[in-house]
Protein backbone atom coordinates (compact mmCIF):
# COMPACT_ATOMS: atom_id res chain seq x y z
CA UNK A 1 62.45 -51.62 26.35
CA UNK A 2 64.21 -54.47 28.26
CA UNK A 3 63.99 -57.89 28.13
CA UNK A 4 66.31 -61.35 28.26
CA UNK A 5 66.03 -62.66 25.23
CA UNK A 6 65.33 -61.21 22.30
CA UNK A 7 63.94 -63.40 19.55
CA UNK A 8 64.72 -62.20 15.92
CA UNK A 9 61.59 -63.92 14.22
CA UNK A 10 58.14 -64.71 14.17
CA UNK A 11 57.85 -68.37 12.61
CA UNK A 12 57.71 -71.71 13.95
CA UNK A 13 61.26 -71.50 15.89
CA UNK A 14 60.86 -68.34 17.25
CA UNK A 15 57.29 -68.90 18.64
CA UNK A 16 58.43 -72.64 20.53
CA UNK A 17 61.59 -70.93 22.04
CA UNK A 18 59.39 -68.17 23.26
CA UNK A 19 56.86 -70.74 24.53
CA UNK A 20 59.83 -72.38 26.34
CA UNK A 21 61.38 -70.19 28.08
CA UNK A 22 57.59 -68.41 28.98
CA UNK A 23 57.01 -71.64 30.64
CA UNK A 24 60.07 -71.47 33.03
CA UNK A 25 59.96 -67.85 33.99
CA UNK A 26 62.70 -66.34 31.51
CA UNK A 27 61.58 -63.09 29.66
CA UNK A 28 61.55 -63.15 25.97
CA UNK A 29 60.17 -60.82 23.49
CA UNK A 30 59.44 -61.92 19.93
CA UNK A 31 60.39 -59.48 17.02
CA UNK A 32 59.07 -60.50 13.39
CA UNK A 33 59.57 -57.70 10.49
CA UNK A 34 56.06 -59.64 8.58
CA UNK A 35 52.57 -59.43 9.54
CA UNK A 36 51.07 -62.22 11.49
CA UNK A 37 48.63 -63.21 8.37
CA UNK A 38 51.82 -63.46 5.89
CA UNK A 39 53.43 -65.41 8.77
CA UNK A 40 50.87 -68.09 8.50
CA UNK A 41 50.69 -67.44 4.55
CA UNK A 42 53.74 -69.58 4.43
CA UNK A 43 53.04 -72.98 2.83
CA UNK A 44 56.32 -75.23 4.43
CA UNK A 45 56.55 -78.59 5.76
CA UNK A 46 54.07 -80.83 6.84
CA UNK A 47 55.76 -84.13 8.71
CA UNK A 48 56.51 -83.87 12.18
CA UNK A 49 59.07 -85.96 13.83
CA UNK A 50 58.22 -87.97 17.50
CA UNK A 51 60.50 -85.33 19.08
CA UNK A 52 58.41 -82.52 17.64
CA UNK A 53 55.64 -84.13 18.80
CA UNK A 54 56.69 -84.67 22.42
CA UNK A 55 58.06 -80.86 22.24
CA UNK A 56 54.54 -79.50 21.05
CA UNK A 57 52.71 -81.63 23.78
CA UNK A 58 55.28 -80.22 26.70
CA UNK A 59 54.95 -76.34 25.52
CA UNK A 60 51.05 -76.75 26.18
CA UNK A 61 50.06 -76.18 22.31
CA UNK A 62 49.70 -80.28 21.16
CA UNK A 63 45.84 -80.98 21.68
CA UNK A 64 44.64 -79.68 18.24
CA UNK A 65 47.44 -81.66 16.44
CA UNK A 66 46.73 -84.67 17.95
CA UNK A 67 42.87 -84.05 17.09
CA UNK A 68 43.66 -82.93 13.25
CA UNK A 69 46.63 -84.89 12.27
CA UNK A 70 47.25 -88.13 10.70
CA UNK A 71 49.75 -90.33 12.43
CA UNK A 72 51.60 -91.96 9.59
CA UNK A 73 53.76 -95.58 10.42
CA UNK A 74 55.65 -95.26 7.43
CA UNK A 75 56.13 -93.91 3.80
CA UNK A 76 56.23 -95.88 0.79
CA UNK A 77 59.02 -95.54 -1.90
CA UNK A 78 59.22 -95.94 -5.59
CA UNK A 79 61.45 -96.68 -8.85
CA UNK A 80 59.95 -96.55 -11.75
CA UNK A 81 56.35 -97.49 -10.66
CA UNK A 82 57.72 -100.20 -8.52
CA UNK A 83 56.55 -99.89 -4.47
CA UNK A 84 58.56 -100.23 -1.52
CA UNK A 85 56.89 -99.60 2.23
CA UNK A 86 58.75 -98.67 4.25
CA UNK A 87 57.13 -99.74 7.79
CA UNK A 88 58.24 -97.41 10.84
CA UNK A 89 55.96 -99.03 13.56
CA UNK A 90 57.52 -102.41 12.93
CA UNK A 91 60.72 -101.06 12.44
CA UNK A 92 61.39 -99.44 15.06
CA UNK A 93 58.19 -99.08 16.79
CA UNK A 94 57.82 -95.40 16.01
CA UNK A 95 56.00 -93.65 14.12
CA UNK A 96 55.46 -89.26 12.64
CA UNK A 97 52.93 -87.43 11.79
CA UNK A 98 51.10 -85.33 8.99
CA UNK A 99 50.08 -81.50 10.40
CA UNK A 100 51.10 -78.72 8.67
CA UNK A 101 53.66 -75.82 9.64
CA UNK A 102 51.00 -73.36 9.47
CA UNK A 103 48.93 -75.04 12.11
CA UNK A 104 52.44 -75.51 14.56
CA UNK A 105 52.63 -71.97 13.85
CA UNK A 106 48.72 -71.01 14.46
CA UNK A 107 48.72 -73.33 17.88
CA UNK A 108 51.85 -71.38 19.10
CA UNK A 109 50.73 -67.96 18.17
CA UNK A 110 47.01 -68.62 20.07
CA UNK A 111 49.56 -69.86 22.81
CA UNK A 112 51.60 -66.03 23.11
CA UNK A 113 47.98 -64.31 22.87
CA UNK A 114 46.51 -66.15 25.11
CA UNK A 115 49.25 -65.47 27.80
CA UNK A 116 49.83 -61.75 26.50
CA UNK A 117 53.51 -62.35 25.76
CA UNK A 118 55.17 -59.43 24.03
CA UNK A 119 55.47 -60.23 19.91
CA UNK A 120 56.02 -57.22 17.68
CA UNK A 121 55.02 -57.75 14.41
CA UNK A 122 55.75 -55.73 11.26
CA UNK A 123 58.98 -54.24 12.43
CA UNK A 124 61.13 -52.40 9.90
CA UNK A 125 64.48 -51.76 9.96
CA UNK A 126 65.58 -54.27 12.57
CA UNK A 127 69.34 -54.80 13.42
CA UNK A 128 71.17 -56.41 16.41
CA UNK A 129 74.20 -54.68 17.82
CA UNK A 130 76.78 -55.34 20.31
CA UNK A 131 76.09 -58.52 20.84
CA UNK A 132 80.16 -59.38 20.91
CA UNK A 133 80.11 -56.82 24.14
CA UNK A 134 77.99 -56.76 27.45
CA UNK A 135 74.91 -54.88 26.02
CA UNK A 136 73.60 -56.66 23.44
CA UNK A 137 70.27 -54.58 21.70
CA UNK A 138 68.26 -54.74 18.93
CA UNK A 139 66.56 -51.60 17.39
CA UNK A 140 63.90 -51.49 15.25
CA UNK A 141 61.63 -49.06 13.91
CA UNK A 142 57.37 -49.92 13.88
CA UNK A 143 54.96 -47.36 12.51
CA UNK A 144 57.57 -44.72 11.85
CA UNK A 145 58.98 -45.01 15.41
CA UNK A 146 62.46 -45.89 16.41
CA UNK A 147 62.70 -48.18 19.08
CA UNK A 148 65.45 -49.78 21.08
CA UNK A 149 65.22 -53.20 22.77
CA UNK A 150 68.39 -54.20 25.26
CA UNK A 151 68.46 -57.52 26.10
CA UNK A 152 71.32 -60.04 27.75
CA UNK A 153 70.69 -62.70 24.37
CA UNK A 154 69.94 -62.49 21.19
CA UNK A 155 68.22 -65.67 19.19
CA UNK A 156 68.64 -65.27 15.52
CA UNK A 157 65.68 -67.26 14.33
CA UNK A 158 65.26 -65.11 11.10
CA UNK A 159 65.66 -67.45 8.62
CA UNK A 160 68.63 -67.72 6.23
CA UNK A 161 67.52 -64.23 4.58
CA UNK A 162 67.43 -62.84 7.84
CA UNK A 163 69.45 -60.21 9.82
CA UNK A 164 71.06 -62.45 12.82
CA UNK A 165 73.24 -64.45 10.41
CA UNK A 166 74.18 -61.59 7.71
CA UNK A 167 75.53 -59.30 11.10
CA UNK A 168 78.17 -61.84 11.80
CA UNK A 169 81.67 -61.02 11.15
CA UNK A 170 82.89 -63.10 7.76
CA UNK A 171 85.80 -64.30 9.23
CA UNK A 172 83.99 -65.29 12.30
CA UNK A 173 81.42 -68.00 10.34
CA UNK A 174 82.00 -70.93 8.35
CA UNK A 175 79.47 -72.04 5.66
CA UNK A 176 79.11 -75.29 4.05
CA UNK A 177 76.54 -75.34 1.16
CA UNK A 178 75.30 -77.58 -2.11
CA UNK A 179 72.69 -76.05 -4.32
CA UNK A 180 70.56 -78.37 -6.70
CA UNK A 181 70.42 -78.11 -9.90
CA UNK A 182 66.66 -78.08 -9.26
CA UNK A 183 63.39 -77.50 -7.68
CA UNK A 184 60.07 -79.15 -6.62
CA UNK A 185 57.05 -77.35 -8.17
CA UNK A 186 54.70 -78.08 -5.37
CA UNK A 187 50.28 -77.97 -5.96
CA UNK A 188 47.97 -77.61 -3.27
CA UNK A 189 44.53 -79.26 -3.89
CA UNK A 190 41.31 -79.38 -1.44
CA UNK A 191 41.27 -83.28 -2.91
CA UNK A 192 41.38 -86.12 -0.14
CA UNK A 193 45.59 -87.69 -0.47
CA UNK A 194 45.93 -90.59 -3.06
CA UNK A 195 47.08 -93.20 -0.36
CA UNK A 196 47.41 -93.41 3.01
CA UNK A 197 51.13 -93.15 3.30
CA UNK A 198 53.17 -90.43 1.45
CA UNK A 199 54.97 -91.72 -2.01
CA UNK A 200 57.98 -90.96 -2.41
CA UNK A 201 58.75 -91.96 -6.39
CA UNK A 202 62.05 -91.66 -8.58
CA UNK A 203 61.13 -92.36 -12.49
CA UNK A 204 63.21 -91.37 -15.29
CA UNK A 205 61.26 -87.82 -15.85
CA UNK A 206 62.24 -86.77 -12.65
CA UNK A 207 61.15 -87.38 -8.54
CA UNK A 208 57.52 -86.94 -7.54
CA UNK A 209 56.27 -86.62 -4.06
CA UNK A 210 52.25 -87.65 -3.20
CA UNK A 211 51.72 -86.14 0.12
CA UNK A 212 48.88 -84.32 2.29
CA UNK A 213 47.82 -81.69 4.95
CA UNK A 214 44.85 -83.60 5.55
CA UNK A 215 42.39 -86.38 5.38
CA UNK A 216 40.55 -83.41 2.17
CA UNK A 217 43.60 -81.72 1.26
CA UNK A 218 46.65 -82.94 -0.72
CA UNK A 219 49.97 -81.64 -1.84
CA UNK A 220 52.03 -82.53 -4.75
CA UNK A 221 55.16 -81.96 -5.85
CA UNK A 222 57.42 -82.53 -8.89
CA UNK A 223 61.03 -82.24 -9.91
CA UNK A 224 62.03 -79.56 -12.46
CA UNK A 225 64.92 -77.47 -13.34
CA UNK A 226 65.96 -75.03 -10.81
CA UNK A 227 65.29 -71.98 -12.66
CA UNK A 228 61.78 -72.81 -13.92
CA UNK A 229 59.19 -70.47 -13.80
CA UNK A 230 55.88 -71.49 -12.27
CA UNK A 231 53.72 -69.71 -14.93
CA UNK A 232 54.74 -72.33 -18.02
CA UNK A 233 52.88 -74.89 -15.76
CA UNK A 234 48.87 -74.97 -15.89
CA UNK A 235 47.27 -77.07 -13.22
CA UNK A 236 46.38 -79.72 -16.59
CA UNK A 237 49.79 -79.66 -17.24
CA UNK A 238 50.94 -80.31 -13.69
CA UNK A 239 48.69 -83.26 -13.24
CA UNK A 240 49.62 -84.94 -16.48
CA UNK A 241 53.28 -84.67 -15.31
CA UNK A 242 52.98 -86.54 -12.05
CA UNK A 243 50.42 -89.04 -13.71
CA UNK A 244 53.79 -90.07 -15.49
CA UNK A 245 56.13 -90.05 -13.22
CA UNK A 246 54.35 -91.99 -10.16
CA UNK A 247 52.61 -96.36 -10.49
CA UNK A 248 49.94 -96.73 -12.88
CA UNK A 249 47.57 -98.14 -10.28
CA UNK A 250 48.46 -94.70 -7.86
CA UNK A 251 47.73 -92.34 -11.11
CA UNK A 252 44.68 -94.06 -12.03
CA UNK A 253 43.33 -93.16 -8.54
CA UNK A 254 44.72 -89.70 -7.87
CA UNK A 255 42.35 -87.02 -7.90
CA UNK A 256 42.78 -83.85 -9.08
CA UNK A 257 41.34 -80.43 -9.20
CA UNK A 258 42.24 -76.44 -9.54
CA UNK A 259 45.54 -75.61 -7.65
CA UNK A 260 44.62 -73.56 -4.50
CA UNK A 261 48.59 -72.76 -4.19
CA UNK A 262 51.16 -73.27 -6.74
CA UNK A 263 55.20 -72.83 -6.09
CA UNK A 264 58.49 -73.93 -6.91
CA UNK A 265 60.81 -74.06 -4.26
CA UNK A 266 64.61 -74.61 -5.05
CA UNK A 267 66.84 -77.37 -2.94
CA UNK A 268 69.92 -76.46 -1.71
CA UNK A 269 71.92 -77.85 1.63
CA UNK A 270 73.54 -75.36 3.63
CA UNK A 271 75.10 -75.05 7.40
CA UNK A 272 76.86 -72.35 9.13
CA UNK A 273 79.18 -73.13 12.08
CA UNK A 274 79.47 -72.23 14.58
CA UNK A 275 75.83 -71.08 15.74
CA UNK A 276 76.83 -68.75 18.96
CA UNK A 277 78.91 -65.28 18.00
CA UNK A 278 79.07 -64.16 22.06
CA UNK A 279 75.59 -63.13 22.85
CA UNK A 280 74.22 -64.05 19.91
CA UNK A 281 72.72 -67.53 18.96
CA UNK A 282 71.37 -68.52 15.83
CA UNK A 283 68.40 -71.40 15.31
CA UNK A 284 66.47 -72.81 12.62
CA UNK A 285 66.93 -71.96 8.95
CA UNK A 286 69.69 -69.20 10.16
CA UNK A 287 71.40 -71.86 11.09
CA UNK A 288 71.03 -74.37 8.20
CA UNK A 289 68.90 -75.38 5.49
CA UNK A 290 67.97 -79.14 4.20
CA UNK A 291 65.93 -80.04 0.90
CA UNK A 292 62.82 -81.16 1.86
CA UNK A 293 63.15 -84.72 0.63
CA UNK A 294 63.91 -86.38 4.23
CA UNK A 295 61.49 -83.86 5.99
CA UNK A 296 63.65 -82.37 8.30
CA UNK A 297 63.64 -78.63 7.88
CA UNK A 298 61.03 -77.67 10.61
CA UNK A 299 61.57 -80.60 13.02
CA UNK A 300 65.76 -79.51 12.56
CA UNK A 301 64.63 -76.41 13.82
CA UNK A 302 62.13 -77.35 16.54
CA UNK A 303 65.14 -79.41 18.31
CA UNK A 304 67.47 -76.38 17.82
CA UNK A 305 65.45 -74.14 19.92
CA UNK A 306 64.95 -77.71 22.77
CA UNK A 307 68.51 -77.26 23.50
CA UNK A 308 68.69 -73.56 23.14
CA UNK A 309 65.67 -72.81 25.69
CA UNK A 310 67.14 -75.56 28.04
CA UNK A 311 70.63 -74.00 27.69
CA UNK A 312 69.00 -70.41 28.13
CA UNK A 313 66.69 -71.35 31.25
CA UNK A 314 70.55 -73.08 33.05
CA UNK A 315 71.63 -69.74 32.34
CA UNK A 316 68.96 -67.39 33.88
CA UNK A 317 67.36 -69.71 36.19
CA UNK A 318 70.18 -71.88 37.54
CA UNK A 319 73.34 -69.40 37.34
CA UNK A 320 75.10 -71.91 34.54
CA UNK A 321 76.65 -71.20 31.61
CA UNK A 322 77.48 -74.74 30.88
CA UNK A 323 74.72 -75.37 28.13
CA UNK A 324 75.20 -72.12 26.28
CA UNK A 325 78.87 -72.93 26.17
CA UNK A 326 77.78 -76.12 24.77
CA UNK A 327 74.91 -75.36 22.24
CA UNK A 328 76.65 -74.92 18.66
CA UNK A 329 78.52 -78.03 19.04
CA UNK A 330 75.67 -79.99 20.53
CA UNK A 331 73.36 -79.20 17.93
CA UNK A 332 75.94 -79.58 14.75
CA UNK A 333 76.21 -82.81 15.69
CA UNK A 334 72.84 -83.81 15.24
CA UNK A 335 72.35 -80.88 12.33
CA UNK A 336 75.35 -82.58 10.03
CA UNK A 337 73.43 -85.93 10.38
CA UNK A 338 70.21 -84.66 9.29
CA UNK A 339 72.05 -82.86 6.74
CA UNK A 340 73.42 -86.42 5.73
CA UNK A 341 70.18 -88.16 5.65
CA UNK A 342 68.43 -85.38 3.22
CA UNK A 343 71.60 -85.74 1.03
CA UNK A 344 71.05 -89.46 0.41
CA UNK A 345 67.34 -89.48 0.67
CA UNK A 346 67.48 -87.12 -2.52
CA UNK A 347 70.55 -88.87 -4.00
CA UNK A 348 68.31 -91.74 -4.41
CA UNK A 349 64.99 -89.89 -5.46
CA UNK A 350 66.11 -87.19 -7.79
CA UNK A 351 67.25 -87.92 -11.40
CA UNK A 352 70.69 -86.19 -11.91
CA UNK A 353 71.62 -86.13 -15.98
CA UNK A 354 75.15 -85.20 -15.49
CA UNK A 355 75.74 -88.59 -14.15
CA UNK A 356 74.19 -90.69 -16.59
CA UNK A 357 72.83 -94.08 -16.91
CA UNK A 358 75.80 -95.05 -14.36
CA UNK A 359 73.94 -93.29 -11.85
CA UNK A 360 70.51 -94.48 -12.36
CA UNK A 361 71.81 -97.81 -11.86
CA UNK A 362 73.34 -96.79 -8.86
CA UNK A 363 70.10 -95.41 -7.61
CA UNK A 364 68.58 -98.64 -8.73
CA UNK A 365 71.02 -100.89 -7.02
CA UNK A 366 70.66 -98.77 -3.88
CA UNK A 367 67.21 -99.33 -3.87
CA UNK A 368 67.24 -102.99 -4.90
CA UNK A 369 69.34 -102.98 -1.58
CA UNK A 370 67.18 -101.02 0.41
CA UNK A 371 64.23 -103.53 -0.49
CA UNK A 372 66.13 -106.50 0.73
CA UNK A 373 68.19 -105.16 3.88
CA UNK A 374 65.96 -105.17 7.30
CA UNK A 375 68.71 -103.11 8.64
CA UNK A 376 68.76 -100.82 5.65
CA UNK A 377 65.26 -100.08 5.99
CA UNK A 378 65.73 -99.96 9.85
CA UNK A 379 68.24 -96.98 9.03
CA UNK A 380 65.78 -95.15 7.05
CA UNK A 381 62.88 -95.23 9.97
CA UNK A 382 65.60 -94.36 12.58
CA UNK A 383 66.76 -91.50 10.66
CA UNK A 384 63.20 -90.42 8.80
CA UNK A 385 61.24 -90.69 12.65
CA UNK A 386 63.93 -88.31 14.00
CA UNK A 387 67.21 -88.96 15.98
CA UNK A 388 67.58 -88.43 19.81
């Protein structure tokens, strides 16, 4: 097989840089090692950025988001029951919006099957090769046959277990990383959301999260330690839990019911520089990981694979290798600030014990601050709404 680009990966990333460059003419074939239903099995991230949403309405897959999902203006905060909004709209006159990963995923999926694009799902023993020489290829073996797949580029968009990253030379990468000391235990419920805006709360027990999928299903999500397991919590013991930790008035009217998912997912801040290792480009999670406290994950990835598919189609179409000469600093640039955001945004949320009373009344102060600065709150929308 031949092709341009080969895309390691299946998810979100993968899918919008092969929309992107199937919409200018450049050949890309998709290769995911999962099946398309465990694909879409993935519970992630559910708040897209205005970028994301501009980038979903120019690849041709935006109409069912803007039909299904819930335009948000802002988020509200909390310390210790007490509520902060946070208003985006008249802010900074922008605003984000609630619709899931696996629907982003599911619209760009029905995109590549409606246009018979080339995915290969459930591929086994994939590895990349040569991609510091003139023949880049990827080989891969699917249903007990070995197959070979040359290609000019390789986009490593295989997540930060995947193979792009872990084929890299060790003295040719750089990686920066922080790992929590815990997680969020995270409940899906078919309940309608307990307010309109997402909470984002901070209380001695640990940070809570009130958020949604949609206007009848909600998600949840609670600090604990990084090593917990999710079988010591029943769903009873889950909802008494966040009942403490978020404003009486919001716990009176939260309704529950059985968990229809239940996870804990640990937070950790990573980033590998640079991101291109000759023919070889790496997007998304392969590139870095955020905690999900500032919402950035999949929107940090959807603006990775912008720049790489318009630094890909200058190659191919124009004759340029300007942008792909260009594309790992570009995109750390705006990667390190996300990074920054997430760090403070769960600074101030999360309850750390190794720094003691000190550092709740830090966090206090900081949000005593943030409550009576227009331009601190004017910081938050620019940087929770999504930089340029």
């Amino acid at each position: 097989m031949r092709t341009q680009v080969a895309i390691i990966g299946g998810g979100p990333s993968g899918l919008m840089l092969g929309r992107l460059l199937e919409q200018a003419g450049v050949d890309a074939v998709i290769i995911e090692r999962k099946s398309p239903d465990y694909v879409l099995g993935r519970i992630r991230a559910g708040v897209l950025e205005q970028g994301t949403i501009d980038l979903l309405d120019a690849a041709g897959v935006g109409a069912r988001m803007h039909e299904e999902g819930l335009i948000h203006t802002g988020v509200d905060l909390a310390f210790d029951g007490e509520m902060l909004n946070i208003n985006f709209d008249k802010l900074i006159g922008k605003h984000v919006m609630v619709y899931g990963q696996t629907e982003v995923t599911r619209d760009l999926m029905a995109a590549r099957q409606r246009t018979g694009s080339k995915t290969i799902y459930e591929a086994d023993d994939v590895a990349i090769h040569d991609f510091d020489g003139a023949k880049p290829r990827v080989t891969f073996t699917k249903d007990g046959v070995s197959h070979t797949l040359e290609c000019d580029v390789i986009a490593g968009c295989d997540g930060y277990h995947g193979v792009c990253r872990a084929s890299v030379p060790e003295n040719a990468v750089t990686t920066f990383e922080r790992v929590y000391p815990f997680g969020w235990l995270g409940v899906l419920v078919e309940q309608p959301p307990v307010a309109e805006e997402l909470i984002y709360a901070h209380h001695a027990r640990g940070f809570a999260l009130c958020s949604m999928r949609s206007n009848t299903r909600s998600r949840y999500y609670v600090q604990v330690p990084g090593d917990e397991d999710v079988k010591n919590w029943s769903d009873e013991r889950f909802w008494d839990e966040l009942r403490a930790r978020i404003n009486p008035a919001t716990a009176e009217a939260l309704k529950t019911g059985p968990s229809i998912e239940k996870s804990v997912a640990p937070l950790r801040s990573f980033v590998a520089e640079p991101l291109r290792f000759g023919s070889l480009f790496l997007a998304g999670d392969a590139a870095h990981i955020v905690p999900p406290t500032g919402a950035k994950g999949l929107n940090l990835a959807m603006s990775d694979v912008k720049a790489l598919a318009e630094a890909l189609i200058e190659r191919f179409i124009e004759g340029s290798a300007a942008g792909v000469d260009s594309y790992s600093a570009t995109v750390l640039q705006r990667i390190w600030k996300a990074e920054r955001f997430s760090w403070w945004m769960t600074s101030l949320l999360h309850t750390f014990p190794e720094t003691g009373n000190f550092g709740r009344r830090i966090q206090r102060a900081e949000f005593d601050y943030l409550g009576g600065s227009v331009a601190a709150q004017q910081s938050l929308a620019e940087n929770y709404v999504g930089l340029p």
